[in-house]
N, C-alpha and C. Protein backbone atom coordinates (compact mmCIF):
# COMPACT_ATOMS: atom_id res chain seq x y z
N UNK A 1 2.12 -31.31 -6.89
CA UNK A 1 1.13 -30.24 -6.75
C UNK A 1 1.71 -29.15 -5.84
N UNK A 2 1.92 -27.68 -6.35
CA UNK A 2 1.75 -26.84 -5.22
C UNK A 2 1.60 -26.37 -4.11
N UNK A 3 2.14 -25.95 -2.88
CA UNK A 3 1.34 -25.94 -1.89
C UNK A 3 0.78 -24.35 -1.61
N UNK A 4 -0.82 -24.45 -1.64
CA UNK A 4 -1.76 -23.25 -1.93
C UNK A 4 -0.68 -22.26 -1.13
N UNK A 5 -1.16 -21.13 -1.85
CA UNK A 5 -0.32 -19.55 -1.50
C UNK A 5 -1.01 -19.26 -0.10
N UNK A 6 0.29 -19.03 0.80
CA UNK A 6 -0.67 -18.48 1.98
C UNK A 6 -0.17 -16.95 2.23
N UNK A 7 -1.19 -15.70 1.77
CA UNK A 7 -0.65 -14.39 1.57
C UNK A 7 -0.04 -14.07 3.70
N UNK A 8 -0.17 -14.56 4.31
CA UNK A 8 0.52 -13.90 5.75
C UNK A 8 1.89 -14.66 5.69
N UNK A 9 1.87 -15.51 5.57
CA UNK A 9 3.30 -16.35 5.40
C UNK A 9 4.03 -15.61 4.57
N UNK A 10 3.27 -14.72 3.26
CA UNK A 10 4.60 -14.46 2.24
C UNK A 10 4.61 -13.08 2.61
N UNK A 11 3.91 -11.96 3.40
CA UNK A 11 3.95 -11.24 3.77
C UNK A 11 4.93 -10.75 5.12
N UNK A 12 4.88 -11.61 5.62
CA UNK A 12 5.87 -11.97 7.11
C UNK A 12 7.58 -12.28 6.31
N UNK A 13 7.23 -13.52 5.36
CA UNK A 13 8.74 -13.40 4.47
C UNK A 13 9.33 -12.22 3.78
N UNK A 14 8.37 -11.48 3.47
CA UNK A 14 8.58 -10.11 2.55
C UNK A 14 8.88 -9.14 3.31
N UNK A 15 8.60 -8.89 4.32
CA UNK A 15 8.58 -7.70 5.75
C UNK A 15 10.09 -7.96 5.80
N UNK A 16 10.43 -9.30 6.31
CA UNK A 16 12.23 -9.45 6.69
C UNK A 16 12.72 -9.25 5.47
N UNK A 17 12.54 -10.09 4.34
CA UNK A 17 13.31 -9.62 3.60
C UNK A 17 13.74 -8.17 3.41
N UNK A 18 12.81 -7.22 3.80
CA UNK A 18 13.19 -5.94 2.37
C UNK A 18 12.96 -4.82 3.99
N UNK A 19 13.05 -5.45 5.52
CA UNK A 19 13.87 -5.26 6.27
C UNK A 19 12.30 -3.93 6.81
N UNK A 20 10.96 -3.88 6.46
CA UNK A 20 9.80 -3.55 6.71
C UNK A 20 9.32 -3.62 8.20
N UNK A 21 8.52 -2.96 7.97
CA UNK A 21 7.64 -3.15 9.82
C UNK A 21 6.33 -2.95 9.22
N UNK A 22 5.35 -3.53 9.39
CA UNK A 22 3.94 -3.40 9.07
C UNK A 22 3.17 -3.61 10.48
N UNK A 23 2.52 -2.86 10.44
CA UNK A 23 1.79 -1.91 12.14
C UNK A 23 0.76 -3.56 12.10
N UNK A 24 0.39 -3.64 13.22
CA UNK A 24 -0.32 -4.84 13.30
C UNK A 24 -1.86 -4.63 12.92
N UNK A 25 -2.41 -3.49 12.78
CA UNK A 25 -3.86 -2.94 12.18
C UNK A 25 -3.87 -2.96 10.75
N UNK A 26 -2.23 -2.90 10.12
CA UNK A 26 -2.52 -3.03 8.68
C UNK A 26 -2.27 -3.87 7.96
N UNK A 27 -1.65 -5.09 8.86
CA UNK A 27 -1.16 -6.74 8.17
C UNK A 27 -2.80 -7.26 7.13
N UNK A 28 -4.12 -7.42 7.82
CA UNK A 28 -4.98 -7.55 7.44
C UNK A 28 -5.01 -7.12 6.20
N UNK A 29 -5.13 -5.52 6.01
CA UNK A 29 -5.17 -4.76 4.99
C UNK A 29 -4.19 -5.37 3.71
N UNK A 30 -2.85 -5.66 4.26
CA UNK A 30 -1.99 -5.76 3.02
C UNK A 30 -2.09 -7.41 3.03
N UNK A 31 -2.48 -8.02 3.73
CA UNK A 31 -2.43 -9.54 3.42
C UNK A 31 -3.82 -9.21 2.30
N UNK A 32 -4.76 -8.80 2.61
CA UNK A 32 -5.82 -9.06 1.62
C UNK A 32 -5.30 -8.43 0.22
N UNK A 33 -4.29 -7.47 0.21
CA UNK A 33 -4.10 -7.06 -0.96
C UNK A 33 -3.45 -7.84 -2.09
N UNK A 34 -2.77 -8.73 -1.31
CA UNK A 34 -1.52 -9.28 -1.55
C UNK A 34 -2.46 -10.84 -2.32
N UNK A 35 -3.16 -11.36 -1.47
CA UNK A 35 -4.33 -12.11 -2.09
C UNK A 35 -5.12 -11.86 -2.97
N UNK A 36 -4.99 -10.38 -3.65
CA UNK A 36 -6.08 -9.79 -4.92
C UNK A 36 -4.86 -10.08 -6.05
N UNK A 37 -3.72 -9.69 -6.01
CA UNK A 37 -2.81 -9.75 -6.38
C UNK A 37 -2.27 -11.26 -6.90
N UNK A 38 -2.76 -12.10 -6.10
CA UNK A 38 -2.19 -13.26 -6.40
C UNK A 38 -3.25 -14.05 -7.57
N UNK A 39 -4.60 -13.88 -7.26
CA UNK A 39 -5.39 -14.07 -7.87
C UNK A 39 -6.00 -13.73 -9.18
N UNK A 40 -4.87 -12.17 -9.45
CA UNK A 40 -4.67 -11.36 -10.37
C UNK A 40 -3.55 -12.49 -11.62
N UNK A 41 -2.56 -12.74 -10.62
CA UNK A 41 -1.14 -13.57 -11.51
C UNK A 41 -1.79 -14.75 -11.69
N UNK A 42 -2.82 -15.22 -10.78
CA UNK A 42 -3.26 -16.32 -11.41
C UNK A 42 -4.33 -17.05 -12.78
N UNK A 43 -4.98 -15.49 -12.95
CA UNK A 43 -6.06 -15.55 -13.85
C UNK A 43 -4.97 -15.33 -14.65
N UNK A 44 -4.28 -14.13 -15.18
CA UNK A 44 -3.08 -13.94 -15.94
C UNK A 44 -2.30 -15.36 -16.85
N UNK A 45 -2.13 -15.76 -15.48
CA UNK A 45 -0.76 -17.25 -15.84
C UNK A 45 -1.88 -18.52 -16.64
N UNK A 46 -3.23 -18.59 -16.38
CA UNK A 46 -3.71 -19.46 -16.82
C UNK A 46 -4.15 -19.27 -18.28
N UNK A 47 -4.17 -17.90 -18.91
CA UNK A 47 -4.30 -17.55 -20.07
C UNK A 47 -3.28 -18.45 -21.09
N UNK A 48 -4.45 -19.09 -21.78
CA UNK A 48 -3.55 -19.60 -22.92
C UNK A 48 -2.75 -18.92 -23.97
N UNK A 49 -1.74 -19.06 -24.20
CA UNK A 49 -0.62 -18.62 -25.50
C UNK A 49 -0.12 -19.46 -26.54
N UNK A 50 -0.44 -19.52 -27.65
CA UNK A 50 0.39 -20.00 -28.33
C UNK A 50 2.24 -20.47 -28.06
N UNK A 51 2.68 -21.24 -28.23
CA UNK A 51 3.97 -21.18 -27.93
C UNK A 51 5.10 -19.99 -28.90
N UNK A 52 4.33 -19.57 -29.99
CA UNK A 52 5.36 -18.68 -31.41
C UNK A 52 4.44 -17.41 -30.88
N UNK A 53 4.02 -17.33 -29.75
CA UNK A 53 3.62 -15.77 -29.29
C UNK A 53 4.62 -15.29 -29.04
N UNK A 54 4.53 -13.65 -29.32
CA UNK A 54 5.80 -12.37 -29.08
C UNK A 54 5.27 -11.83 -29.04
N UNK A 55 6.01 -10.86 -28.28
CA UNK A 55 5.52 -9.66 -27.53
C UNK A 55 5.47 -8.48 -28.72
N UNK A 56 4.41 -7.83 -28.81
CA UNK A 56 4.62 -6.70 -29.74
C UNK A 56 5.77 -5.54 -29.70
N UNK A 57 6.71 -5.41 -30.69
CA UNK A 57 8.10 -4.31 -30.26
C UNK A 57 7.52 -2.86 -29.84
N UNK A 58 6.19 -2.42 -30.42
CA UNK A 58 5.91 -1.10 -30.30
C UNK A 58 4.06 -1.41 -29.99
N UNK A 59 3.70 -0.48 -29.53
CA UNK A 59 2.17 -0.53 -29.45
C UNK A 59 1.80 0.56 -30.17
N UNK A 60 0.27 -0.06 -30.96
CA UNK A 60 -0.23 0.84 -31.99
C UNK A 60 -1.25 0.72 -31.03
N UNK A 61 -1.66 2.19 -30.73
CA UNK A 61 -3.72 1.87 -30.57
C UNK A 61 -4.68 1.43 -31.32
């Protein structure tokens, strides 16, 4: 099993990585964003697909 997403942990990893400073008034702000976001990939990822699904080459409206 997984261990649940914790958005300050991956936010604090993401800051060093990509070498960031996030003001301490707006960690809140972007941790919650970052948690809409995740919750976003998660409704997303649970969508069922056929396995012979493809991506459409062109979009028609």
């Amino acid at each position: 099993m997984p261990k649940p997403f914790q958005a300050g942990q991956h936010v604090a990893h993401m800051e060093a990585v990509m070498g960031l400073t996030i003001e301490d008034n707006w960690r809140p702000v972007v941790e919650m964003h970052i948690t809409a976001i995740e919750k976003a990939a998660e409704a997303v990822l649970a969508f069922p697909l056929e396995d012979d699904v493809e991506a459409a080459p062109v979009f028609v409206p």
